[in-house]
Protein backbone atom coordinates (compact mmCIF):
# COMPACT_ATOMS: atom_id res chain seq x y z
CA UNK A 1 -26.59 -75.22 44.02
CA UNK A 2 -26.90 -71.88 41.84
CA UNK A 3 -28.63 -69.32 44.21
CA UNK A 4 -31.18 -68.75 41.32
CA UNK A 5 -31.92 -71.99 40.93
CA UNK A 6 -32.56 -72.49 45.28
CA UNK A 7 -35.28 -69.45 44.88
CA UNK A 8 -36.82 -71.39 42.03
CA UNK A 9 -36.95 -73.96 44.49
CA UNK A 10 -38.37 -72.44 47.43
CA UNK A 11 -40.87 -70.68 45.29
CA UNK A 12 -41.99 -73.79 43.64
CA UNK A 13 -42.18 -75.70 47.40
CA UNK A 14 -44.19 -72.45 48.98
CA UNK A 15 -46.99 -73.03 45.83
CA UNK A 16 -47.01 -76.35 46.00
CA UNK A 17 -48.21 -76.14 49.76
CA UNK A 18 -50.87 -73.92 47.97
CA UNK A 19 -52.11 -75.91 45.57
CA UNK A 20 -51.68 -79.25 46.33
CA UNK A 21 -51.41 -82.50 43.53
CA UNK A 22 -50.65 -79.64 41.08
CA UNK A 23 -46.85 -79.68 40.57
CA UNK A 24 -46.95 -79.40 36.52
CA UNK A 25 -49.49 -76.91 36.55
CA UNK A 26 -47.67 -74.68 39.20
CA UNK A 27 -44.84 -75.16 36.92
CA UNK A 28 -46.04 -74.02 34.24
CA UNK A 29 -47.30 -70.91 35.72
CA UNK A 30 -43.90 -70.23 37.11
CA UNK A 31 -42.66 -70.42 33.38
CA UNK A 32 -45.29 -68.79 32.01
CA UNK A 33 -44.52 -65.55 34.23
CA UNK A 34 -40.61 -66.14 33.64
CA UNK A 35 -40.93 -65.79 30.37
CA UNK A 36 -42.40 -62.66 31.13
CA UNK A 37 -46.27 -64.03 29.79
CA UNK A 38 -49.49 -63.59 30.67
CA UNK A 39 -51.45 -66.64 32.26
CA UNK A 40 -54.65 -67.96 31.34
CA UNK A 41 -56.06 -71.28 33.85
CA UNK A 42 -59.23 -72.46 32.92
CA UNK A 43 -61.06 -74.86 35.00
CA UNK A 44 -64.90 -75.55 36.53
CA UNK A 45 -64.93 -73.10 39.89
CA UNK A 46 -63.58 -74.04 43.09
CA UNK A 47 -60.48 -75.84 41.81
CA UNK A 48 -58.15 -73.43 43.34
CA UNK A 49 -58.00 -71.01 40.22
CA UNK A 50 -58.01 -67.45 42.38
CA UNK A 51 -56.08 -69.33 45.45
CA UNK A 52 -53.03 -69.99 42.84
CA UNK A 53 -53.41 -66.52 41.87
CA UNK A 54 -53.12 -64.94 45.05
CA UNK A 55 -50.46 -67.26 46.20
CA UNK A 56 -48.48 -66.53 43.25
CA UNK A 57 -48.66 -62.44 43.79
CA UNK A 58 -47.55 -63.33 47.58
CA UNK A 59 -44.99 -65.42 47.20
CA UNK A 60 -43.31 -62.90 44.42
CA UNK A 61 -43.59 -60.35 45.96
CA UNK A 62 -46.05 -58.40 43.68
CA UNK A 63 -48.54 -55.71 44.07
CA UNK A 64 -51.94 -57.11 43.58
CA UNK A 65 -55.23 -56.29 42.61
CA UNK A 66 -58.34 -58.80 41.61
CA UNK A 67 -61.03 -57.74 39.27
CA UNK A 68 -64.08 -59.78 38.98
CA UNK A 69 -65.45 -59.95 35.41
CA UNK A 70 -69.32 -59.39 35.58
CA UNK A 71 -71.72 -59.31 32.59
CA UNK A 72 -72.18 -55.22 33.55
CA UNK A 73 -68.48 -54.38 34.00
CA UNK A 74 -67.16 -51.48 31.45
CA UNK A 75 -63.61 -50.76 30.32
CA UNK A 76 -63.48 -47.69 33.01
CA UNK A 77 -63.45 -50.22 36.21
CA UNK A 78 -60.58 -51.76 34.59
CA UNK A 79 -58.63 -49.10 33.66
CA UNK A 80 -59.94 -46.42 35.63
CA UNK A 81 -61.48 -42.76 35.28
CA UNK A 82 -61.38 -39.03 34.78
CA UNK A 83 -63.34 -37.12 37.94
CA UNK A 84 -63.86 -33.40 38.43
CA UNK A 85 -62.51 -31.76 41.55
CA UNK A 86 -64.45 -29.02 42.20
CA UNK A 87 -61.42 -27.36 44.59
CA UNK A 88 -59.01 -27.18 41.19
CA UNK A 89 -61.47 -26.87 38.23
CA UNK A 90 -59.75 -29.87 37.13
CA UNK A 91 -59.97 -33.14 35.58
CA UNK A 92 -58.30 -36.05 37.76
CA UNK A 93 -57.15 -39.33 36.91
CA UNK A 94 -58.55 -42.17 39.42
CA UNK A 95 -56.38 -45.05 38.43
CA UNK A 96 -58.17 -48.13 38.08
CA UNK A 97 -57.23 -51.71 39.61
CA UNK A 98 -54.67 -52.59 35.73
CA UNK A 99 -51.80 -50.30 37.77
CA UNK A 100 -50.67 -53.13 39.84
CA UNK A 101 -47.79 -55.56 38.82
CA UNK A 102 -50.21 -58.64 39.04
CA UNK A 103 -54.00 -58.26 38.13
CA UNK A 104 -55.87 -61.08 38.46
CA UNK A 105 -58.94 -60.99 35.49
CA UNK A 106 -61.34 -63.39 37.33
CA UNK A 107 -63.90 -65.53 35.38
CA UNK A 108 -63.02 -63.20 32.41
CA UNK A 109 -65.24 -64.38 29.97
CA UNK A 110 -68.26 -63.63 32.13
CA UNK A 111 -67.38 -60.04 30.99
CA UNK A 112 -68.42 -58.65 27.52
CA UNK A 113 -66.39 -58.28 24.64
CA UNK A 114 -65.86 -54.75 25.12
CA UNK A 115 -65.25 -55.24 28.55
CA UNK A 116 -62.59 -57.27 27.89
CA UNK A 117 -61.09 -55.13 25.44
CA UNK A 118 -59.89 -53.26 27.98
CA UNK A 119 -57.16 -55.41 28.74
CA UNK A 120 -55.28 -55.78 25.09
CA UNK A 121 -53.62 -52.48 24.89
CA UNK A 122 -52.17 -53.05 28.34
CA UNK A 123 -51.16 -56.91 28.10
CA UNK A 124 -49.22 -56.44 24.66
CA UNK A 125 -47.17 -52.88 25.31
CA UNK A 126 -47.52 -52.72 29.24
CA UNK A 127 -49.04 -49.23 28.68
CA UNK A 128 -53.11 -48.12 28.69
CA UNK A 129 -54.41 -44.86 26.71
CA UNK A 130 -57.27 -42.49 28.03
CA UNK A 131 -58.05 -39.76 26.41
CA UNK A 132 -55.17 -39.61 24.54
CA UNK A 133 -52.81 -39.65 27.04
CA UNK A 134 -50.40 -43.09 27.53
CA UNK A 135 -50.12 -44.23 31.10
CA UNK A 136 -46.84 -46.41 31.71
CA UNK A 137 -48.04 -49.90 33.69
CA UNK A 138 -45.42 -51.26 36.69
CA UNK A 139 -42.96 -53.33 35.97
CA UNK A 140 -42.95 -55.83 36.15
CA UNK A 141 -46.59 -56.39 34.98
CA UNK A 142 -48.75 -59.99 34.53
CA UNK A 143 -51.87 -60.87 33.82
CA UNK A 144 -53.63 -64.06 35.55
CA UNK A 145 -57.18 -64.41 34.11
CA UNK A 146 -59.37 -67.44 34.97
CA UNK A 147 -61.53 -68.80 32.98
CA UNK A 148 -65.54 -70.71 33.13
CA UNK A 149 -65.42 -73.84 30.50
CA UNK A 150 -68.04 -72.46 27.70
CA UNK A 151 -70.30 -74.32 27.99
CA UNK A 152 -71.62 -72.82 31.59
CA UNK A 153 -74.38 -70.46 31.72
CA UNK A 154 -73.52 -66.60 31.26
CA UNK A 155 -70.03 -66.95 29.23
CA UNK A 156 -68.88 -65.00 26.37
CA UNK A 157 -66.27 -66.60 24.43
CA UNK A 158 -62.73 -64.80 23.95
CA UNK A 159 -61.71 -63.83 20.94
CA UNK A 160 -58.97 -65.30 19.02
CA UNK A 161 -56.64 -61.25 19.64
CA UNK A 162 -57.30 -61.74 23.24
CA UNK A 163 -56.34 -65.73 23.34
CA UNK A 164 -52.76 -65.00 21.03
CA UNK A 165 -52.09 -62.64 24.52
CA UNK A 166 -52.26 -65.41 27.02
CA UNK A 167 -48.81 -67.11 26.83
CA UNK A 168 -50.82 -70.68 28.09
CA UNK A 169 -53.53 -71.60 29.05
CA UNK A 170 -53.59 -74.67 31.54
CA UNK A 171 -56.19 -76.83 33.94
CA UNK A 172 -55.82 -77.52 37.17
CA UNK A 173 -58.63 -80.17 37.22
CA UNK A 174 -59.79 -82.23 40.40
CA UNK A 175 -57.03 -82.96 43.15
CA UNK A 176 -55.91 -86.57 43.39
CA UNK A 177 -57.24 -88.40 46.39
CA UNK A 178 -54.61 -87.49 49.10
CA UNK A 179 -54.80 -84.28 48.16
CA UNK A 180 -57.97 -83.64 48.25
CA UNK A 181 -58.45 -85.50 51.71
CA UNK A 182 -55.62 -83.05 52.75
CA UNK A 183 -57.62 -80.26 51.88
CA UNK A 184 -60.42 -81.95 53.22
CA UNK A 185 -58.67 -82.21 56.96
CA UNK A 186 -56.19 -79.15 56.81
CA UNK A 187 -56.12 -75.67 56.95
CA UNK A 188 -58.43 -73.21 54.43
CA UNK A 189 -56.50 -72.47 51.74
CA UNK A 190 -57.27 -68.74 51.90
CA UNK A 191 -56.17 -68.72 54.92
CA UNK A 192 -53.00 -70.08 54.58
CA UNK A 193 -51.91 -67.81 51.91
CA UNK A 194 -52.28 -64.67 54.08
CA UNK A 195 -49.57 -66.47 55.80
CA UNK A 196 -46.91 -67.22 53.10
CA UNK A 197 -43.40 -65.36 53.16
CA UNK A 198 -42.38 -63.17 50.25
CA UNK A 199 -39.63 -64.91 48.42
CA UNK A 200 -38.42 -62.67 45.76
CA UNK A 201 -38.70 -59.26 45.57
CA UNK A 202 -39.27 -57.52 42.32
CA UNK A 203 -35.35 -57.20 41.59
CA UNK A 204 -34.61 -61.05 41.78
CA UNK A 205 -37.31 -61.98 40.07
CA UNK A 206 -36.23 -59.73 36.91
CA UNK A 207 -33.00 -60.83 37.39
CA UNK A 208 -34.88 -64.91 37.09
CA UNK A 209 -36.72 -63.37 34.02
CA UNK A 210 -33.11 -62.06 32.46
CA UNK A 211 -31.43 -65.44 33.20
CA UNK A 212 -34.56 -67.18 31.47
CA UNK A 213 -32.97 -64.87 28.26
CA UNK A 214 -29.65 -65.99 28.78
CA UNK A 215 -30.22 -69.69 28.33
CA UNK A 216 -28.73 -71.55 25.19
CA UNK A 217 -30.93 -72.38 22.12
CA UNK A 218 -28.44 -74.43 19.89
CA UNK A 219 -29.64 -73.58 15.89
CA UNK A 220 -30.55 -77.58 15.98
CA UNK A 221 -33.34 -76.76 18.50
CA UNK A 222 -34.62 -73.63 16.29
CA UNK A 223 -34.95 -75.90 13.38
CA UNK A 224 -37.03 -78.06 15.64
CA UNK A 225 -39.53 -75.12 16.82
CA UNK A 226 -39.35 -73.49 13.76
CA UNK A 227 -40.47 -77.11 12.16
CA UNK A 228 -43.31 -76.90 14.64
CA UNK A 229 -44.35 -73.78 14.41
CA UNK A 230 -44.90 -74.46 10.15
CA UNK A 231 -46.58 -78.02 10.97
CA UNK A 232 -49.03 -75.57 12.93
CA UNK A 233 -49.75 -73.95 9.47
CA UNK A 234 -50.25 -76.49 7.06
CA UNK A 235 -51.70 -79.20 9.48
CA UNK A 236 -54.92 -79.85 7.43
CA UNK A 237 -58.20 -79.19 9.57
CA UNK A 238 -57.26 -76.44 12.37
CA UNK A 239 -58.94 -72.68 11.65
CA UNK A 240 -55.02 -71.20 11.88
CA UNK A 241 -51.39 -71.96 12.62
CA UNK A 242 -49.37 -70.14 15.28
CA UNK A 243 -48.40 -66.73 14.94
CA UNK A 244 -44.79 -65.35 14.90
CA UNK A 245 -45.43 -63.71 18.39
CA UNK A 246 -46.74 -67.29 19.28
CA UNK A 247 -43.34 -68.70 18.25
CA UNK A 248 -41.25 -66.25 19.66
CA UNK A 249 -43.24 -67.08 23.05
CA UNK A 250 -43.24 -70.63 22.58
CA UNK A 251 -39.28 -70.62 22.78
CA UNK A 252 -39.34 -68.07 25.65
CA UNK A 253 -41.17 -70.48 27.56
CA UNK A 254 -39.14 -73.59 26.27
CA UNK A 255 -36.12 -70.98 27.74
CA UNK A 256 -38.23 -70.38 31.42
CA UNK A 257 -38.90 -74.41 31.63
CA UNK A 258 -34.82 -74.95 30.87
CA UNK A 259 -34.01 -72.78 33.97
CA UNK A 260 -36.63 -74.04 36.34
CA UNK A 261 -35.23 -77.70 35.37
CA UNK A 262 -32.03 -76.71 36.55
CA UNK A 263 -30.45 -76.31 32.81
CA UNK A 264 -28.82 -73.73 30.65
CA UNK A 265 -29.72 -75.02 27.38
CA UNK A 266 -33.01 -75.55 25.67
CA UNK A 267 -33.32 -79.72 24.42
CA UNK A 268 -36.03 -80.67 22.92
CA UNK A 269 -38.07 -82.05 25.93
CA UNK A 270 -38.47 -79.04 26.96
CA UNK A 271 -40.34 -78.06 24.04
CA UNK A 272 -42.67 -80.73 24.50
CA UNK A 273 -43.59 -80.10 27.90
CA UNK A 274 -44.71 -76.68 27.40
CA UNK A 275 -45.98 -77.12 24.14
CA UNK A 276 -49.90 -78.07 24.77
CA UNK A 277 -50.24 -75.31 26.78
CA UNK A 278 -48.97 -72.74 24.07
CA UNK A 279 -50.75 -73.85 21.66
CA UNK A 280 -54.02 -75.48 22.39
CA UNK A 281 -56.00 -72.17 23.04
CA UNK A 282 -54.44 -70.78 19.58
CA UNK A 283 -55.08 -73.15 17.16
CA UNK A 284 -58.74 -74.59 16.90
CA UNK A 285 -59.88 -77.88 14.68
CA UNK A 286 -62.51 -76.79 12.75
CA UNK A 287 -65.93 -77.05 14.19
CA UNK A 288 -64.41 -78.12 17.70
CA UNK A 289 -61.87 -76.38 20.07
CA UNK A 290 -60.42 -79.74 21.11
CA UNK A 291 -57.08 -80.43 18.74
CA UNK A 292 -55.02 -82.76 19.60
CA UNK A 293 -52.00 -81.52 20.33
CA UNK A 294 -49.67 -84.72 20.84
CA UNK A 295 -50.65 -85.53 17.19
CA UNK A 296 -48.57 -82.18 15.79
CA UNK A 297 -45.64 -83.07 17.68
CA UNK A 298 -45.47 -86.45 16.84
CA UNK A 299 -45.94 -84.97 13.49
CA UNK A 300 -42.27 -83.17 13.63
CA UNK A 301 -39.02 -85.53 13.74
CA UNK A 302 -36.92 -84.59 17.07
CA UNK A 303 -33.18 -83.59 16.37
């Protein structure tokens, strides 16, 4: 077996003891940060949202740092501040918790708007800017921000420039019934993720992300995305179609689900299985968020 296809494999395997019942959604997360995206899950609490998080930043290898998104937070305990030291008659730079290579946003939209403004400059270009100086973010760097449905008391909605940043968005939703009676009678979960093993370290995993680059997209497949992407547009009843940095993510995660499938070319089931959660938190029906999603690919003939 191709070794990078074995450390897909053990990674998987370690999150799945995680997370348990969750195989799709743990693969999608694994694609989402593959494809070098940021990661969205929203669910009710105690679903295992944070748990996935940290367990994801352990197994890769990643330095980590949580935030916890409060109705009083400001952009400064993101990003960090300017203090005086008296002993130098200088300004220093305390850097705030975005300087890690995973930051976990939790319950984001409990958080203002301008609190969570903080996070756009350094999702898209990697990079923050304080007082006019631009501070270089590790590498690499991801974003895993969990999310309140709503309609739960004490939310603030994200707006549509933060969504377009998330590459998906996916649910974990309640465990099936021998999981959950697994999780009932096992170990706590938070304490079995101080004991997982680092798998990759953070030169494997961007060689994984540069292999997810290398994987074949035959000019049949663009037609079909590109197809998809334009249904997006003209569908009649949704607010807006999908963006070109949309598409361009869209394929880079139909690329990361190729090479965690074992392939080296992009066919259009891949596109499909990654598709709803590209697109579902960037297009909205009118006067709903729900939009039904199998409806605009069964919209677009399959090569």
């Amino acid at each position: 077996m191709n070794p990078l296809h074995s450390q897909i494999d053990a990674i998987l395997a370690q999150l799945n003891q995680v997370v348990l019942g969750k195989d799709a959604q743990i693969r999608l997360c694994l694609a989402c940060l593959l494809a070098r995206g940021h990661l969205l899950i929203e669910d009710i609490p105690g679903v295992g949202k944070t748990t996935l998080a940290h367990g994801i930043a352990q197994t890769l290898g990643l330095s980590f740092q949580r935030v916890q998104f409060t109705s009083d937070l400001l952009p400064a305990d993101v990003l960090g501040v300017s203090i005086f030291d008296r002993e130098t008659g200088k300004f220093r730079f305390q850097r705030g918790p975005i300087f890690a290579q995973l930051v976990l946003a939790d319950e984001i939209n409990r958080a203002s708007p301008k609190a969570q403004s903080a996070l756009l400059e350094a999702m898209e270009e990697h990079q923050v800017t304080l007082d006019g100086v631009s501070m270089a973010l590790p590498e690499p760097f991801f974003v895993i921000a969990t999310q309140n449905p709503q309609d739960q008391v004490g939310t603030f909605p994200l707006p549509e420039s933060q969504l377009d940043r998330f590459l998906m968005r996916v649910h974990l939703g309640y465990p099936a019934a021998a999981a959950e009676r697994e999780l009932l009678s096992g170990v706590d979960r938070r304490d079995l993720v101080k004991t997982l093993k680092t798998i990759t370290t953070t030169d494997s995993l961007r060689r994984l992300q540069q292999s997810v680059l290398e994987v074949h997209v035959a000019p049949a497949l663009l037609d079909y995305v590109q197809a998809l992407i334009a249904h997006t547009r003209r569908a009649p009843g949704l607010n807006a179609g999908l963006s070109p940095r949309a598409g361009i993510g869209l394929l880079r995660a139909a690329r990361a689900w190729a090479l965690i499938c074992g392939r080296n070319a992009v066919i259009p089931e891949h596109v499909q299985a990654i598709f709803p959660a590209v697109v579902e938190h960037r297009v909205r029906q009118r006067g709903s968020d729900a939009v039904a999603v199998t409806r605009l690919l069964e919209a677009v003939p399959v090569p």
